[in-house]
Protein backbone atom coordinates (compact mmCIF):
# COMPACT_ATOMS: atom_id res chain seq x y z
CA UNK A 1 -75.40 160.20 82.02
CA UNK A 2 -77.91 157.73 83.66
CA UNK A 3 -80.96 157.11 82.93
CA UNK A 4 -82.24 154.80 85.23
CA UNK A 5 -82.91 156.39 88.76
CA UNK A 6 -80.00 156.38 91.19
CA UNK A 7 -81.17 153.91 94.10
CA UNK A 8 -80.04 154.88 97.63
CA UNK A 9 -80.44 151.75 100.17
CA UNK A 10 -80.98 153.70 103.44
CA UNK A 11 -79.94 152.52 106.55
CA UNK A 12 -81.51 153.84 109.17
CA UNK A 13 -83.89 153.89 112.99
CA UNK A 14 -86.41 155.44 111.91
CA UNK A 15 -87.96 155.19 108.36
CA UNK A 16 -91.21 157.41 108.95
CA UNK A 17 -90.53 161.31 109.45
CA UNK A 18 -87.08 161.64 108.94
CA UNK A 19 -85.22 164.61 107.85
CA UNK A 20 -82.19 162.82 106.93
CA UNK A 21 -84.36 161.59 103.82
CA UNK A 22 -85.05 164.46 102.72
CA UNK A 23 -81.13 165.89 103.33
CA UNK A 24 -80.28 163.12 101.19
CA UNK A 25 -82.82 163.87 98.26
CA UNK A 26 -81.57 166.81 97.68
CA UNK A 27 -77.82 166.56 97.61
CA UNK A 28 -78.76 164.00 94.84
CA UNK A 29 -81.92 165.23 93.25
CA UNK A 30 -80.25 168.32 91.77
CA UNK A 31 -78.98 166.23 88.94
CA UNK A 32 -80.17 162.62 89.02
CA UNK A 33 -83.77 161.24 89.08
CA UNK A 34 -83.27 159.58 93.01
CA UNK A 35 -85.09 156.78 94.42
CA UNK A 36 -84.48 156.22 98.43
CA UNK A 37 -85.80 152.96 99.77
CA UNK A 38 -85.46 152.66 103.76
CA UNK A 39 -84.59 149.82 105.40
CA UNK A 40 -84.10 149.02 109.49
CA UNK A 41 -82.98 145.28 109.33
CA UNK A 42 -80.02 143.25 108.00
CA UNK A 43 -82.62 140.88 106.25
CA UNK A 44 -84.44 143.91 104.67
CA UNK A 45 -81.11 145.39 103.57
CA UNK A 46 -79.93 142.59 102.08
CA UNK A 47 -82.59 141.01 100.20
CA UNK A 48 -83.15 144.91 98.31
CA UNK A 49 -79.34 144.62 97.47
CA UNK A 50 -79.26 141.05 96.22
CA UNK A 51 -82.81 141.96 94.42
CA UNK A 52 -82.40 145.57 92.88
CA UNK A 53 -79.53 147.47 91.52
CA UNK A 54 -78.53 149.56 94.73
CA UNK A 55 -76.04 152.76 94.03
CA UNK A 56 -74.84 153.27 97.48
CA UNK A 57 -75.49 152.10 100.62
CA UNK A 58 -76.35 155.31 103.57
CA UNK A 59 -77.01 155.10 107.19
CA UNK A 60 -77.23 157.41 109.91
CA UNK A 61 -77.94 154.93 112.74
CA UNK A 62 -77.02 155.84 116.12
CA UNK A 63 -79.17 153.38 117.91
CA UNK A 64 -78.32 150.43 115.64
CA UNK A 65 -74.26 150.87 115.49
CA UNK A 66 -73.01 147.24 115.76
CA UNK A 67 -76.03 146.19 113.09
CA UNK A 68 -74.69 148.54 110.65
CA UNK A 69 -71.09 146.80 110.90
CA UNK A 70 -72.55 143.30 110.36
CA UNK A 71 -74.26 144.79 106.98
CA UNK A 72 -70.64 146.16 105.75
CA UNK A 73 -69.21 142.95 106.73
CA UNK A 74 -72.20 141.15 104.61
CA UNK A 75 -71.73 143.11 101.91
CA UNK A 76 -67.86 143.20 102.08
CA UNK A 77 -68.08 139.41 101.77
CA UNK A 78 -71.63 138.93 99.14
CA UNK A 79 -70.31 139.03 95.02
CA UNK A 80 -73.17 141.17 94.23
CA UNK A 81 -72.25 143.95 97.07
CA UNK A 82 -68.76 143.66 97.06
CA UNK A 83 -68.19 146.41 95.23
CA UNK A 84 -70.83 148.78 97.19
CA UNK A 85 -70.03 152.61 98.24
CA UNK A 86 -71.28 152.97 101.80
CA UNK A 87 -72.04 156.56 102.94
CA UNK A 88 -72.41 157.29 107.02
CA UNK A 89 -74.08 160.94 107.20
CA UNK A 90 -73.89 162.53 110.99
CA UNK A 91 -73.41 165.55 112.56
CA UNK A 92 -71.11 164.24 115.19
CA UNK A 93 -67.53 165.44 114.77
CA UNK A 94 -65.62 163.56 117.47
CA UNK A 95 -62.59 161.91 115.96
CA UNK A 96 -62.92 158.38 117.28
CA UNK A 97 -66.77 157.89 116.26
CA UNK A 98 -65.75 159.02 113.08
CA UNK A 99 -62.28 156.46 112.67
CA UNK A 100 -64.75 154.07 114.06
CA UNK A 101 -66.73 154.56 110.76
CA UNK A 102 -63.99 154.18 108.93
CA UNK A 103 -62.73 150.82 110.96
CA UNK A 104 -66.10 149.41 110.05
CA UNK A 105 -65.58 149.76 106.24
CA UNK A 106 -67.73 152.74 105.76
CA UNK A 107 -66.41 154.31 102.30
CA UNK A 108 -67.14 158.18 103.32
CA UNK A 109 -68.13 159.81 106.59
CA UNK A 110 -70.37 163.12 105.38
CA UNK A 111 -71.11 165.88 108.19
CA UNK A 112 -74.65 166.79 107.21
CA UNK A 113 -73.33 171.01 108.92
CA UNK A 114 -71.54 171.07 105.62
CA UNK A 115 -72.84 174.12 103.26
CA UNK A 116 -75.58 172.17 101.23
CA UNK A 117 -73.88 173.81 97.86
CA UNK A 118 -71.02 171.93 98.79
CA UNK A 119 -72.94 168.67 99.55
CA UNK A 120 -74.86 168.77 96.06
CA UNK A 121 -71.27 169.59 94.48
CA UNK A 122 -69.34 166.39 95.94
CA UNK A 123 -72.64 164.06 95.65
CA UNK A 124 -73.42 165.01 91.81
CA UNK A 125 -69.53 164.21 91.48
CA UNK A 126 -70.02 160.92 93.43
CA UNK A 127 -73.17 160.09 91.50
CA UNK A 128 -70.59 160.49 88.45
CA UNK A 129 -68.47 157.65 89.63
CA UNK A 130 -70.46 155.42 91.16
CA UNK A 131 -72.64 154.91 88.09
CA UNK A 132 -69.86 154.55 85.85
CA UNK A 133 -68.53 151.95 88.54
CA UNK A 134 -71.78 149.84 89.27
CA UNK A 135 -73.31 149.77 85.24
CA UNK A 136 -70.70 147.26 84.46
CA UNK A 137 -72.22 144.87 87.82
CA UNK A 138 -76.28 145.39 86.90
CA UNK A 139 -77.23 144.44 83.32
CA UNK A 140 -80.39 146.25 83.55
CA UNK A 141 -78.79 149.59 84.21
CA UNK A 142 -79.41 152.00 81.51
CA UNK A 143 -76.85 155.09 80.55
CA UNK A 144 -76.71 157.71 77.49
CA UNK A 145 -73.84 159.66 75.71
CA UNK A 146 -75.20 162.42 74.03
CA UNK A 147 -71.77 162.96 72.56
CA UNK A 148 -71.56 159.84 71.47
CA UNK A 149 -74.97 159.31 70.96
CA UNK A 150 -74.63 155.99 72.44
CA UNK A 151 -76.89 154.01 74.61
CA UNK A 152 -75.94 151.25 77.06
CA UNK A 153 -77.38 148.67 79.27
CA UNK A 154 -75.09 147.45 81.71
CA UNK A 155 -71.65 147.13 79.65
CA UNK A 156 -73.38 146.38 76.53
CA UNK A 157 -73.63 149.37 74.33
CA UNK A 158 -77.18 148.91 71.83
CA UNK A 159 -77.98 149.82 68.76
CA UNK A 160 -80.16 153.19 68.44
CA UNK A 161 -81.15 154.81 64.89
CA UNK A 162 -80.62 159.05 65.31
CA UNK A 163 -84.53 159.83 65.52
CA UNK A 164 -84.77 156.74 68.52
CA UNK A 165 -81.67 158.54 70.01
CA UNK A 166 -82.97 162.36 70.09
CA UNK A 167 -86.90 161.12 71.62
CA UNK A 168 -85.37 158.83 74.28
CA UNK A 169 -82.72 161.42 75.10
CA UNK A 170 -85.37 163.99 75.22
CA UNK A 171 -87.68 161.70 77.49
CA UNK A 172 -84.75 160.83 79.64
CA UNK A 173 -83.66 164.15 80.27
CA UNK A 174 -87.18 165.23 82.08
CA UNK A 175 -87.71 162.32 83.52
CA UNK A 176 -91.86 162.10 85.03
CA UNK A 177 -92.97 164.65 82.58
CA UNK A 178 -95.15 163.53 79.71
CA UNK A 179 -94.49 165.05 76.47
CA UNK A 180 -97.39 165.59 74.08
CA UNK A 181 -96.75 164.31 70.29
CA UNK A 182 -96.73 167.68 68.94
CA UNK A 183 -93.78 168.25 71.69
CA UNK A 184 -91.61 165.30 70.39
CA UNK A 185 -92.60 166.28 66.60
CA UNK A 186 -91.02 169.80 66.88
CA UNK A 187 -88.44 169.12 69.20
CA UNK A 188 -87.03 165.49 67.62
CA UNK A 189 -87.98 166.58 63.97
CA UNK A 190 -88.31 170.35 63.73
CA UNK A 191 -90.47 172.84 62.74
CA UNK A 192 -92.77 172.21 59.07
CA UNK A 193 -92.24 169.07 59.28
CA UNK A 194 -95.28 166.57 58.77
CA UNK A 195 -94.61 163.04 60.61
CA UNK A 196 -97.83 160.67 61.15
CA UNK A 197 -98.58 159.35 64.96
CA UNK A 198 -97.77 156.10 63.29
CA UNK A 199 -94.12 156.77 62.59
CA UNK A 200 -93.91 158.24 66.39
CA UNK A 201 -95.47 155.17 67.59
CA UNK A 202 -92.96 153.05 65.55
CA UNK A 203 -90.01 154.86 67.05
CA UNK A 204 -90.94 154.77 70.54
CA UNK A 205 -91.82 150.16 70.11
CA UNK A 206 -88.36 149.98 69.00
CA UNK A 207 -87.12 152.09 71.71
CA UNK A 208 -89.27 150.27 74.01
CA UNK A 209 -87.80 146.67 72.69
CA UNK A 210 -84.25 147.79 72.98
CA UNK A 211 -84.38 149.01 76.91
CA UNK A 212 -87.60 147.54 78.15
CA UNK A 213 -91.05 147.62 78.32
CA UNK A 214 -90.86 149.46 81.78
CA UNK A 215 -89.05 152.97 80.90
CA UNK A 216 -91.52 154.53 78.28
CA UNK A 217 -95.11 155.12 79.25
CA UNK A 218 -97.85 155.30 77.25
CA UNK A 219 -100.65 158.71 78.50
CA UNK A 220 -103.17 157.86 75.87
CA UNK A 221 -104.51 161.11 73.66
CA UNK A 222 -101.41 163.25 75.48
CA UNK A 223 -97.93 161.89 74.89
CA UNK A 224 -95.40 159.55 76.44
CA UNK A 225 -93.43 159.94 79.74
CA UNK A 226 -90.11 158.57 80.78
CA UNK A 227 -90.09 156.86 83.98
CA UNK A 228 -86.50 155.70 85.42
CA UNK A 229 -86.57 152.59 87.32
């Protein structure tokens, strides 16, 4: 699973008040911590992707057609883009504005009248293989097997004692909630047993030096939150 947020690049004519956002939020949202950053230019689109590790790439432009084929074709030909999943989300269903898509080098055309259920299903499933795709491209990206009880940033799996395992895999897995001490005591070490704020604070330093400063806040006299980036 990952633990960074899923970034969405989003494509579109109008940035402020539009539904599509929020369509798009929740296909994703039902399983990964989302974070949707809109864009209206080429320039604007492509300094986020060569700056920030972008998931996919989604437009629903209708005004701005021929400016979202210039983006695929920048991205089709940039090293750190290359590899992109582009996403065009409509409710048109003529044939040839949809081949068009395709023509363009748009990797899925989604009709936003499809049952949400079904758009959460095939999104959470895309999710899946995009991240497992795009970790190996972004060093900073951050994923967790809790059956292996492995951690891994980017393609380079680190080092994690048990106890540093089960409190970031606790944090990670509600991410924006802060947990109180006496939370991670009885739910990372159990019931009757006595651990010192020192020996949390310890844990979460080395956690902190192993993934980065930025991941684990610090609510002082409540707890610690995750925050995915």
């Amino acid at each position: 699973m990952i633990i960074s947020a899923f970034k969405i690049l989003f494509f579109t004519d109008k940035k402020i008040g539009n539904e599509n956002v929020e369509h798009i939020e929740k296909m994703f949202q039902s399983s990964y911590a989302t974070k949707i950053t809109c864009v209206s230019s080429i320039q604007q689109a492509m300094e986020e992707l060569e700056s920030t590790c972008i998931h996919v790439l989604i437009s629903d432009t209708t005004e701005n057609t021929p400016k979202f084929a210039s983006l695929i074709k920048k991205c089709k030909s940039s090293i750190s883009c290359s590899h992109l999943y582009i996403m065009y989300i409509t409710s048109s269903t003529e044939e040839d504005f949809i081949l068009a898509m395709y023509k363009h080098g748009v990797s899925e055309v989604v009709n936003l009248h499809t049952p949400e259920a079904i758009l959460q299903a095939r999104a959470n499933k895309l999710a899946e293989h995009i991240i497992r795709c795009t970790n190996a491209h972004h060093k900073e990206e951050l994923s967790l097997d809790p059956l292996l009880l492995s951690v891994s940033k980017g393609d380079i799996v680190l080092q994690f004692t048990k106890k540093e395992f089960d409190i970031l895999h606790l944090l990670s897995n509600h991410p924006n909630k802060t947990f109180s001490r006496s939370e991670i005591y009885q739910k990372v070490w159990g019931n009757g047993i006595v651990v010192s704020d020192r020996t949390l604070d310890v844990h979460i330093s080395k956690i902190r030096t192993k993934i980065g400063e930025q991941f684990i806040q610090t609510y002082k006299g409540v707890g610690y939150r995750f925050m995915p980036r």
